[in-house]
Protein backbone atom coordinates (compact mmCIF):
# COMPACT_ATOMS: atom_id res chain seq x y z
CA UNK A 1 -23.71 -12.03 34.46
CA UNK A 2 -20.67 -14.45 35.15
CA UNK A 3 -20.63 -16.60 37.80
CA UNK A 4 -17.57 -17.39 40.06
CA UNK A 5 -17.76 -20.63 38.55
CA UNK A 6 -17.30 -18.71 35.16
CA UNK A 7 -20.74 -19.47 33.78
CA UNK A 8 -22.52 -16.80 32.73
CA UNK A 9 -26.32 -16.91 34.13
CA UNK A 10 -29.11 -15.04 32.47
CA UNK A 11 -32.23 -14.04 33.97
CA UNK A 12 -35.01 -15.19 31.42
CA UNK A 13 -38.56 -13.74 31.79
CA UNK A 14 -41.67 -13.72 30.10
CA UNK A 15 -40.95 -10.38 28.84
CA UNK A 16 -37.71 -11.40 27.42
CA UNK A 17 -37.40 -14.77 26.42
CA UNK A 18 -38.13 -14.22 22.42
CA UNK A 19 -36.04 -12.10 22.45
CA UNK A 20 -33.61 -13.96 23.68
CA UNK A 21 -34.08 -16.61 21.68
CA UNK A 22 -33.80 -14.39 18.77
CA UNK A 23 -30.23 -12.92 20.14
CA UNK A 24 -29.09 -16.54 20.37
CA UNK A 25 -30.60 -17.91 16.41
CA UNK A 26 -28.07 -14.11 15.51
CA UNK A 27 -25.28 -15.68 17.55
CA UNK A 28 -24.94 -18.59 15.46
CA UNK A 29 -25.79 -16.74 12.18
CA UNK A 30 -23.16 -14.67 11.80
CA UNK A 31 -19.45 -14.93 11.70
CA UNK A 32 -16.09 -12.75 11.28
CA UNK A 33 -13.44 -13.05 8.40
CA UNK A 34 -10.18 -11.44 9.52
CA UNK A 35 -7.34 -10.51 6.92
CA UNK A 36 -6.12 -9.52 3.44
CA UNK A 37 -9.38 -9.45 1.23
CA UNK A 38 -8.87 -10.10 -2.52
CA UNK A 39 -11.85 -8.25 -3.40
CA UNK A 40 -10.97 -5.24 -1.87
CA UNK A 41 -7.23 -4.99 -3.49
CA UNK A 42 -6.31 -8.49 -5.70
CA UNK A 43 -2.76 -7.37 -5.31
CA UNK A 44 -2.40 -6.92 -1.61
CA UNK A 45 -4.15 -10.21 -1.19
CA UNK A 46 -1.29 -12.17 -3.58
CA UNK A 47 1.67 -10.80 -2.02
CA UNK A 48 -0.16 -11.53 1.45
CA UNK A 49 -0.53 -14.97 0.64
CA UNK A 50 3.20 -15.48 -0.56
CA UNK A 51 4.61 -13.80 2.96
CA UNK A 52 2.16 -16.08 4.67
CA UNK A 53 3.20 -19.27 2.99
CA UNK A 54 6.35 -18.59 1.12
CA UNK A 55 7.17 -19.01 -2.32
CA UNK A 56 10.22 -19.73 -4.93
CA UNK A 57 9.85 -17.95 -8.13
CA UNK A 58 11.75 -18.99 -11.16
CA UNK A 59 12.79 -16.87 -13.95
CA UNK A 60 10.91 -17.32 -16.97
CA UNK A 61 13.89 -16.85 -19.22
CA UNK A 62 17.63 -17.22 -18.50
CA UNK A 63 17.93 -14.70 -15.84
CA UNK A 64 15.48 -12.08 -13.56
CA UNK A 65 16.48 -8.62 -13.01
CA UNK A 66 16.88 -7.92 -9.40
CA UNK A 67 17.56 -4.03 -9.22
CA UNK A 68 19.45 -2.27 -6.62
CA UNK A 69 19.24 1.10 -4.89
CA UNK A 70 21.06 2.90 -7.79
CA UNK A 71 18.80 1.55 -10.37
CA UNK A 72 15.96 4.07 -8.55
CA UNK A 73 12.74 2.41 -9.78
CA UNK A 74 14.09 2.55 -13.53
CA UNK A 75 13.75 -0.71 -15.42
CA UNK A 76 16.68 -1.99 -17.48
CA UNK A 77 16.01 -0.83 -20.63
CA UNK A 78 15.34 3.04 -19.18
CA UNK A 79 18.95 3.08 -18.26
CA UNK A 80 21.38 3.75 -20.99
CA UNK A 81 24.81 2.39 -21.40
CA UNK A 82 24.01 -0.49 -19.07
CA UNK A 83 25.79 -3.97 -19.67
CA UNK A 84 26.70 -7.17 -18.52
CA UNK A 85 30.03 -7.38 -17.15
CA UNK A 86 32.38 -10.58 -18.68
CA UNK A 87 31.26 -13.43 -15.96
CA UNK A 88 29.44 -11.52 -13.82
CA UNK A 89 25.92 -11.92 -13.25
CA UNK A 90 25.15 -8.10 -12.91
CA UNK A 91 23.97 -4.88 -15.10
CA UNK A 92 26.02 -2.77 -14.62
CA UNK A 93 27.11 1.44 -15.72
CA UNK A 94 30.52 2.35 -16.36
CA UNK A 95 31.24 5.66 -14.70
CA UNK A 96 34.70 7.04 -15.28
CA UNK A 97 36.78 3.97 -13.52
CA UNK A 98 33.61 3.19 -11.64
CA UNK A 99 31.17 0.31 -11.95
CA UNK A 100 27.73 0.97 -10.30
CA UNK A 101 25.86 -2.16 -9.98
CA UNK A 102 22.07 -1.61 -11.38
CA UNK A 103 20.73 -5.40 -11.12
CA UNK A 104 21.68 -8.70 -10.33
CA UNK A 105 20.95 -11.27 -12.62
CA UNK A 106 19.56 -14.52 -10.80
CA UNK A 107 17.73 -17.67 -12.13
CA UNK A 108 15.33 -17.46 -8.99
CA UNK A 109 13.59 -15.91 -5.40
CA UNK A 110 13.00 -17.90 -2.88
CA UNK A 111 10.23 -15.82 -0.34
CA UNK A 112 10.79 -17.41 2.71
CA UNK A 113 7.29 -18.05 4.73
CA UNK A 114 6.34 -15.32 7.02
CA UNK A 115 3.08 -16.10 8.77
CA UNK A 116 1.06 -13.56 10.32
CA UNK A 117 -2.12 -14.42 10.20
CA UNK A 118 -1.91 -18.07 11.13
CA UNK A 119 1.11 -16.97 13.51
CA UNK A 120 -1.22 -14.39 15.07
CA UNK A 121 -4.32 -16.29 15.19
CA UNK A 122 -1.80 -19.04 17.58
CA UNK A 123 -0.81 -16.23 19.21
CA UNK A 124 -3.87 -14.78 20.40
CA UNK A 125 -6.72 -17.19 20.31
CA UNK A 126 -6.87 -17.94 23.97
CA UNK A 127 -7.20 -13.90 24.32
CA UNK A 128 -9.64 -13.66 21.38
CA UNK A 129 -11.76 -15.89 23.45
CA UNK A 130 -11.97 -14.18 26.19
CA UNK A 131 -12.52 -11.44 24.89
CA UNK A 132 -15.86 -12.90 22.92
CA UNK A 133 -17.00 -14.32 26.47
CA UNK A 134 -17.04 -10.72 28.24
CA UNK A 135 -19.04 -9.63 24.60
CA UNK A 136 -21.50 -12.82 25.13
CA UNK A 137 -22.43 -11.13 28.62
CA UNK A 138 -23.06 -7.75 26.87
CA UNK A 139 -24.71 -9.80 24.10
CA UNK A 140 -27.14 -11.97 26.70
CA UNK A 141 -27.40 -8.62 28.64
CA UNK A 142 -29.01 -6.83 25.41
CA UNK A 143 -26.09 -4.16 25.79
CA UNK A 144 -25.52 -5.16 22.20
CA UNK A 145 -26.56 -7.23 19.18
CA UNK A 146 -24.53 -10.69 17.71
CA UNK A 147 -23.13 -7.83 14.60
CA UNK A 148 -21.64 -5.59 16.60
CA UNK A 149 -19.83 -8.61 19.29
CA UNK A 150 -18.46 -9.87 15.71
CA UNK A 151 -17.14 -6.46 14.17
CA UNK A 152 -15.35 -5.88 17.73
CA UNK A 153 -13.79 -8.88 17.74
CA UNK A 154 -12.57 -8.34 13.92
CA UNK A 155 -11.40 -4.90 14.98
CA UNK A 156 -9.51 -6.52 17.52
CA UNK A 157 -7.92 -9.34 15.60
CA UNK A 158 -7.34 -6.87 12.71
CA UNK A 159 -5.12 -4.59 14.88
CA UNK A 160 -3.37 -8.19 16.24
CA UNK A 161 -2.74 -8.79 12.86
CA UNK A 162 -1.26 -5.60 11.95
CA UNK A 163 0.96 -5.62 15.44
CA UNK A 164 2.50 -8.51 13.78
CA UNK A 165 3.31 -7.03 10.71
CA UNK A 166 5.25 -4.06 12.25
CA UNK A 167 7.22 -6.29 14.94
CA UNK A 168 8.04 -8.89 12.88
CA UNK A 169 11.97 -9.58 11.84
CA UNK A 170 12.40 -13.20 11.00
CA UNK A 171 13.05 -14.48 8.49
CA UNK A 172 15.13 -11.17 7.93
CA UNK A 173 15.11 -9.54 4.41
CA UNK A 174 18.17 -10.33 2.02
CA UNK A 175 21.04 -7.23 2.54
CA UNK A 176 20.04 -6.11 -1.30
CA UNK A 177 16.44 -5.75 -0.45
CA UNK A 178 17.31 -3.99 3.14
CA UNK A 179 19.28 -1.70 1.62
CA UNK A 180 16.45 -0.96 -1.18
CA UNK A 181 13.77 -0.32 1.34
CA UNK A 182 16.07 0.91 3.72
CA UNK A 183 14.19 -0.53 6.47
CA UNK A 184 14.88 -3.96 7.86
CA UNK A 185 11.27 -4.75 8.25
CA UNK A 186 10.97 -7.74 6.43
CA UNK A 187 6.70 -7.15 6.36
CA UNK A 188 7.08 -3.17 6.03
CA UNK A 189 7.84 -1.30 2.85
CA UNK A 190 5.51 1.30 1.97
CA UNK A 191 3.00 -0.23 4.95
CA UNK A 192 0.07 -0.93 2.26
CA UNK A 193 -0.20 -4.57 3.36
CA UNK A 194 -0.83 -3.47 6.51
CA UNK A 195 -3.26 -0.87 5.93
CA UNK A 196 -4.79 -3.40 4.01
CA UNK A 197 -6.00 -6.14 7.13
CA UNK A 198 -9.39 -5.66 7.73
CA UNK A 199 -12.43 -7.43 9.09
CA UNK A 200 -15.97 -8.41 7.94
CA UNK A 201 -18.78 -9.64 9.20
CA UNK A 202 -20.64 -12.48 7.36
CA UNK A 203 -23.65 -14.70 7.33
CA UNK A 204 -22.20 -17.69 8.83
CA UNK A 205 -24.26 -19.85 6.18
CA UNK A 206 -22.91 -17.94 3.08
């Protein structure tokens, strides 16, 4: 148990001490991974990384197509009669006297960084820690084994993690791409990269 001193102080006996030992050699042999896993979904792990660290992408030809609420999901060439107004970088339908805006035309997106992994992991470490230490006296107790103090603390940094994603608002999303989502959650859309933040536990030496 812990100490007043904070020290935690195990009684070792005969009876226990290999067993000990053996709770220890698990201690250092296994580790946690917290976040967006490429192997589980490759495409939930790239747009994770570009919110985490930002990213500028440049259209490969003159222009990229960014739609707007009335273009529904449709791609430009699903949409008939649209054009490109004289000077004006947009697609655009003529209804009646009306001009309804489908895209704008732009030579690049610029993602600003949104860290919350690295963010959370600042955040929290000083509680993730403590939160091990009260595990290590379960641990050195034998109320539990070295894989199960790892998969709670993943649980627990997971749901961090994911707290972070749904209070998050800065950098704020462009108005077009509010408007699209119709949320101004700039992490939230359909909340798959959030379902997505999970945990595993590892060998630490693999």
């Amino acid at each position: 148990m812990a100490g007043s001193n904070g020290f935690v102080y195990i009684n070792v006996t005969e009876d226990n001490f290999d067993k000990l030992i053996q709770v220890l050699e698990d201690l250092n042999n296994y580790a946690v991974e917290v976040g967006v896993f490429a192997s589980d979904d490759s495409f939930y792990a790239m747009i994770a990384n570009v919110h985490e660290y930002g990213m500028t992408i440049k259209a490969k030809k003159k222009f990229m197509t960014i739609p707007t609420r009335e273009a529904n999901g449709r791609k430009a060439a699903d949409i008939p009669g649209l054009f490109k107004p004289k000077d004006k970088n947009i697609l655009a339908v003529q209804e009646g006297n009306r001009l309804i805006v489908m895209f704008f035309l732009v030579k690049s997106v610029t993602i600003p960084e949104r860290s919350f992994v690295r963010s959370t992991f600042d955040e929290k470490n000083d509680e993730w820690i403590n939160f091990m230490e009260s595990l290590i006296e379960k641990l050195l107790s034998f109320e539990i084994d070295a894989k199960t103090l790892f998969d709670r603390v993943g649980a627990r940094a997971a749901a961090d993690i994911q707290e972070k994603i749904t209070t998050l608002r800065t950098p704020a999303n462009s108005t077009i791409t509010a408007k699209n989502k119709g949320s101004s959650n700039p992490l939230v859309d359909t909340g798959g990269l959030r379902a997505r933040v999970t945990w595993r536990v590892v060998k630490s030496n693999a």
